[in-house]
C-alpha atoms as a PDB file:
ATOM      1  CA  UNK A   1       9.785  -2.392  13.766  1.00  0.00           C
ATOM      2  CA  UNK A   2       7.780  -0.473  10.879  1.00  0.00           C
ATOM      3  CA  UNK A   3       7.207  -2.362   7.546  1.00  0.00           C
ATOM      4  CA  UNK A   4       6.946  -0.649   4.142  1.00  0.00           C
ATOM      5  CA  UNK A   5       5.145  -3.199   1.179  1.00  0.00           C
ATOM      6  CA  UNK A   6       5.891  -1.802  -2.295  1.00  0.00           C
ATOM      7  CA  UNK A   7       2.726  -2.340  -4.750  1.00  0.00           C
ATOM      8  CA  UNK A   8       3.642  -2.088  -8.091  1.00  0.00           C
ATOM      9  CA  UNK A   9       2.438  -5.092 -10.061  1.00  0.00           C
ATOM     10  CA  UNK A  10      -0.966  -5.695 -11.872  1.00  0.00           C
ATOM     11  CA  UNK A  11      -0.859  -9.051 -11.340  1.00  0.00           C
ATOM     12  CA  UNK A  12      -4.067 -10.160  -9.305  1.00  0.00           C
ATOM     13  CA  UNK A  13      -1.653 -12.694  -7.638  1.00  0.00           C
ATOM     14  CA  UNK A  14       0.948 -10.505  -6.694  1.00  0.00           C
ATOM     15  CA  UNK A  15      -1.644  -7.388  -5.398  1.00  0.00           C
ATOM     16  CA  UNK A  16      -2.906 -10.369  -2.999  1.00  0.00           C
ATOM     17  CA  UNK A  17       0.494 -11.150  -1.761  1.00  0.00           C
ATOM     18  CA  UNK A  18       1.415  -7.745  -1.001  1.00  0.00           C
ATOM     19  CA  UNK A  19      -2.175  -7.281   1.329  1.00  0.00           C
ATOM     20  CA  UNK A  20      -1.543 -10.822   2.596  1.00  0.00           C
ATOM     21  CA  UNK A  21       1.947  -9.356   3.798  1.00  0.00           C
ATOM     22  CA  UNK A  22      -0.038  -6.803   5.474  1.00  0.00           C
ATOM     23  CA  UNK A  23      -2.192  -8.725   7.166  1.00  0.00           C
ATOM     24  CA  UNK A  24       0.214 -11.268   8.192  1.00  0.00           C
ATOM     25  CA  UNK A  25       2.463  -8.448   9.657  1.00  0.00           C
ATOM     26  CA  UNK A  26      -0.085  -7.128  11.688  1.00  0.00           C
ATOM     27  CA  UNK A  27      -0.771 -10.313  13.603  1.00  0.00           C
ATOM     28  CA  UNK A  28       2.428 -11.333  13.964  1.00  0.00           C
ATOM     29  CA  UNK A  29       2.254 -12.524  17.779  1.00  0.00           C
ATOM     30  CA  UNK A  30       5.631 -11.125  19.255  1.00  0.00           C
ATOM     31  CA  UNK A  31       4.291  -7.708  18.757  1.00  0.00           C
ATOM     32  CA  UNK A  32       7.251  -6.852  17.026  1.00  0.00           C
ATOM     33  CA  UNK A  33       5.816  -4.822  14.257  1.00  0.00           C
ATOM     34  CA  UNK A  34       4.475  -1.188  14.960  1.00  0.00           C
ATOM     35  CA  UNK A  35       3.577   0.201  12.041  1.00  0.00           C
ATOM     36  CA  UNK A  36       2.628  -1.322   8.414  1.00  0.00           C
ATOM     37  CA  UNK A  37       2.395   0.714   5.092  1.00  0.00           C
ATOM     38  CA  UNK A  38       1.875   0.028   1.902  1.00  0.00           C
ATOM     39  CA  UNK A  39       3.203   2.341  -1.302  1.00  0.00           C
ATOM     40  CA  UNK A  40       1.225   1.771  -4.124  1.00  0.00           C
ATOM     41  CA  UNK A  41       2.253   3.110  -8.187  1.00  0.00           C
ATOM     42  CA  UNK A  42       2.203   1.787 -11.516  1.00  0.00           C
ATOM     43  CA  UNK A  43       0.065  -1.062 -12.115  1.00  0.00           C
ATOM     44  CA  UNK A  44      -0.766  -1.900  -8.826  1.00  0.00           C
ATOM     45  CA  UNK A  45      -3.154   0.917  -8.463  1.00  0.00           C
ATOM     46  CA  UNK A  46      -5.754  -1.534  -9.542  1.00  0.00           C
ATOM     47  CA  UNK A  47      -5.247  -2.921  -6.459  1.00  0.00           C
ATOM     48  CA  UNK A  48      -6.766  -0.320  -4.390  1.00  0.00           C
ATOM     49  CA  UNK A  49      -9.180   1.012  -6.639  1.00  0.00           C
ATOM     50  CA  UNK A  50     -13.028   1.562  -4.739  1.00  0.00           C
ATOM     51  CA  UNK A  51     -14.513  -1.073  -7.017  1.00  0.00           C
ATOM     52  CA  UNK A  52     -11.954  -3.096  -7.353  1.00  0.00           C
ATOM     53  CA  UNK A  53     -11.934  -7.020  -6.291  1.00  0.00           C
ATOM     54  CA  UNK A  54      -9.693  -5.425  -3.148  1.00  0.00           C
ATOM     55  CA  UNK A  55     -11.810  -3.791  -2.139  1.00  0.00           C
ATOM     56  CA  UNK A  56     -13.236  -5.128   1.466  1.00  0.00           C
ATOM     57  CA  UNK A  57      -9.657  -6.388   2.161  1.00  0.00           C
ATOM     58  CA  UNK A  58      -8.192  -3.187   1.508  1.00  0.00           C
ATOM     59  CA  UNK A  59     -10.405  -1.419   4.032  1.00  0.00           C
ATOM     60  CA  UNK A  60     -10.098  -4.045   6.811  1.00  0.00           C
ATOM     61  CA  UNK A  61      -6.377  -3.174   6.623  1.00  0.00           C
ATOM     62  CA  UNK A  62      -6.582   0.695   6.748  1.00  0.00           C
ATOM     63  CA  UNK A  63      -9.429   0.360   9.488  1.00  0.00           C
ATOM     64  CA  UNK A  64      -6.723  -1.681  10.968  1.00  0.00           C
ATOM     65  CA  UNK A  65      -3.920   0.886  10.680  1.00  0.00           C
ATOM     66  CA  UNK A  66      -2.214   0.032   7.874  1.00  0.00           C
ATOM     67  CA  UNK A  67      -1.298   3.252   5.659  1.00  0.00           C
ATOM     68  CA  UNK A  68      -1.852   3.056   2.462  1.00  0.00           C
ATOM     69  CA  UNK A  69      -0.157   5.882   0.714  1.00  0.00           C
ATOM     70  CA  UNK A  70      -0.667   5.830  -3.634  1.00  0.00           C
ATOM     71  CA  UNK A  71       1.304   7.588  -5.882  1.00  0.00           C
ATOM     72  CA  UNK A  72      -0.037  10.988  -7.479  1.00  0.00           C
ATOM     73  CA  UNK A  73       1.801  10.303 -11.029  1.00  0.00           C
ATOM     74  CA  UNK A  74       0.258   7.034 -11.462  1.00  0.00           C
ATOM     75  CA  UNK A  75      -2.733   8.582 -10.980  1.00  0.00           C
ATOM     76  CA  UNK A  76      -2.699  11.205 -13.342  1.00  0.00           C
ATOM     77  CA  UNK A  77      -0.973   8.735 -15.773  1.00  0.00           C
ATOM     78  CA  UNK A  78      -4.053   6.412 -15.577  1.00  0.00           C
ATOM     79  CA  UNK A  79      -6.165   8.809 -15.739  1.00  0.00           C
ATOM     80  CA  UNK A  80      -7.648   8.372 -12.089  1.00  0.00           C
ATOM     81  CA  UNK A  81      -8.723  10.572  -9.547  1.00  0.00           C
ATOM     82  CA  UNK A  82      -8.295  10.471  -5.897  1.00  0.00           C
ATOM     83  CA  UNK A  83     -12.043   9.168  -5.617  1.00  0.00           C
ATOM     84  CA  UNK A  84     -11.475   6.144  -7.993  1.00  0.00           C
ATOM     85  CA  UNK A  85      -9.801   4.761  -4.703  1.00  0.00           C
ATOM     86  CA  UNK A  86     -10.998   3.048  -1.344  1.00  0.00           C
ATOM     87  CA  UNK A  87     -11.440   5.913   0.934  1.00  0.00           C
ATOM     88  CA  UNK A  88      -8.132   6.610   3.211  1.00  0.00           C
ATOM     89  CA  UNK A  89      -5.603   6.038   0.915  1.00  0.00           C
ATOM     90  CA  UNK A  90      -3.649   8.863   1.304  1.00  0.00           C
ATOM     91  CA  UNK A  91      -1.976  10.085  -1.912  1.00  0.00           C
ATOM     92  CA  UNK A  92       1.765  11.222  -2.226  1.00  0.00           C
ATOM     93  CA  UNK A  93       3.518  13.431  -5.215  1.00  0.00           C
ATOM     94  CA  UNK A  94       5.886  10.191  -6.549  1.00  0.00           C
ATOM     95  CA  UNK A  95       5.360   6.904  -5.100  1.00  0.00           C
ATOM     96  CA  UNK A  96       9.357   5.974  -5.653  1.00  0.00           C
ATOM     97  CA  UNK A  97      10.527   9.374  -2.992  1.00  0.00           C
ATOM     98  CA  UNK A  98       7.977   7.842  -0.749  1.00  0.00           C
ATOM     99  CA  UNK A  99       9.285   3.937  -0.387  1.00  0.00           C
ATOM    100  CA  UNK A 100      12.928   5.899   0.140  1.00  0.00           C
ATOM    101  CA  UNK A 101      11.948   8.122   2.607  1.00  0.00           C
ATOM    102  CA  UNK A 102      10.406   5.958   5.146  1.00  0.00           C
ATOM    103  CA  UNK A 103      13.494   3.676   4.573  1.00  0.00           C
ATOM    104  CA  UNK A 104      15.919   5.978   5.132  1.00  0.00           C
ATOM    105  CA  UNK A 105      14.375   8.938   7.321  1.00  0.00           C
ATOM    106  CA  UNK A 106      11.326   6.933   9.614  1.00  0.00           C
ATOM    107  CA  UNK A 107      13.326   3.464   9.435  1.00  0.00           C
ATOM    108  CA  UNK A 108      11.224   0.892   7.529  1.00  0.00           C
ATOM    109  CA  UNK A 109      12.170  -2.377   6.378  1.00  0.00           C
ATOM    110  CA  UNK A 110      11.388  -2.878   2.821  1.00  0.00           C
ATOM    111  CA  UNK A 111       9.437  -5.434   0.918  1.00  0.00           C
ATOM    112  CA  UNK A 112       7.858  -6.487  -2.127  1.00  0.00           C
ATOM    113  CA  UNK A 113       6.507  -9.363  -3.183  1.00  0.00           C
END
C-alpha cells in the first residue's frame, strides 16, 4: 500500500500530526505500507522549512524514504526559494495536480490530518 499525507495547515499542531502520520506509517509492523509521501502547499510550507522547528524530524523521515514533494506556487507565493527548505524535498509545479496524481495514476491512499 502507498500513503500520500496532504500538508497544508500552519498550525504547529497539525504540521506535527501530518509527520507523526509518517512516522507511524513507516513502522507499522505488518509491513503493509510501501511507500509514504508527503505533499506539502499553502501554509504548511513552514513545516519543512531548513530552519524550521521540523527540522531534524523532517530529515529522519526523508533519510527514511519518505518523499517529500512541496509545491512550486506556494513557493513563489511566499516568497521562498528551493533552498529555504530541508534538503530533499523535491519540488513539484502545483501541489493540488500532485496529491491527484498519485491517487489516481500510482494508487495512494489519501490523508490529511
Amino acid at each position: 500500500m502507498k500513503t500520500v499525507v496532504h500538508l497544508l495547515s500552519g498550525d504547529e499542531a497539525e504540521q506535527e500530526t501530518a509527520l507523526a502520520i509518517a512516522r507511524n506509517l513507516l513502522d507499522d509492523e505488518t509491513d503493509r505500507i510501501d511507500e509514504v509521501a508527503i505533499v506539502v502547499q499553502a501554509d504548511g510550507m513552514a513545516a519543512v522549512k531548513a530552519d524550521g522547528e521540523n527540522a531534524d524530524q523532517v530529515r529522519t523521515l526523508l533519510e527514511d524514504d519518505v518523499a517529500f514533494r512541496a509545491c512550486s506556487n506556494t513557493l513563489e507565493m511566499l516568497d521562498l526559494e528551493e533552498s529555504d527548505l530541508v534538503d530533499g524535498i523535491e519540488t513539484v509545479p502545483e501541489g493540488a495536480v500532485e496529491v491527484t496524481r498519485l491517487q489516481s495514476e500510482e494508487g495512494y491512499a489519501y490523508l490529511r490530518p
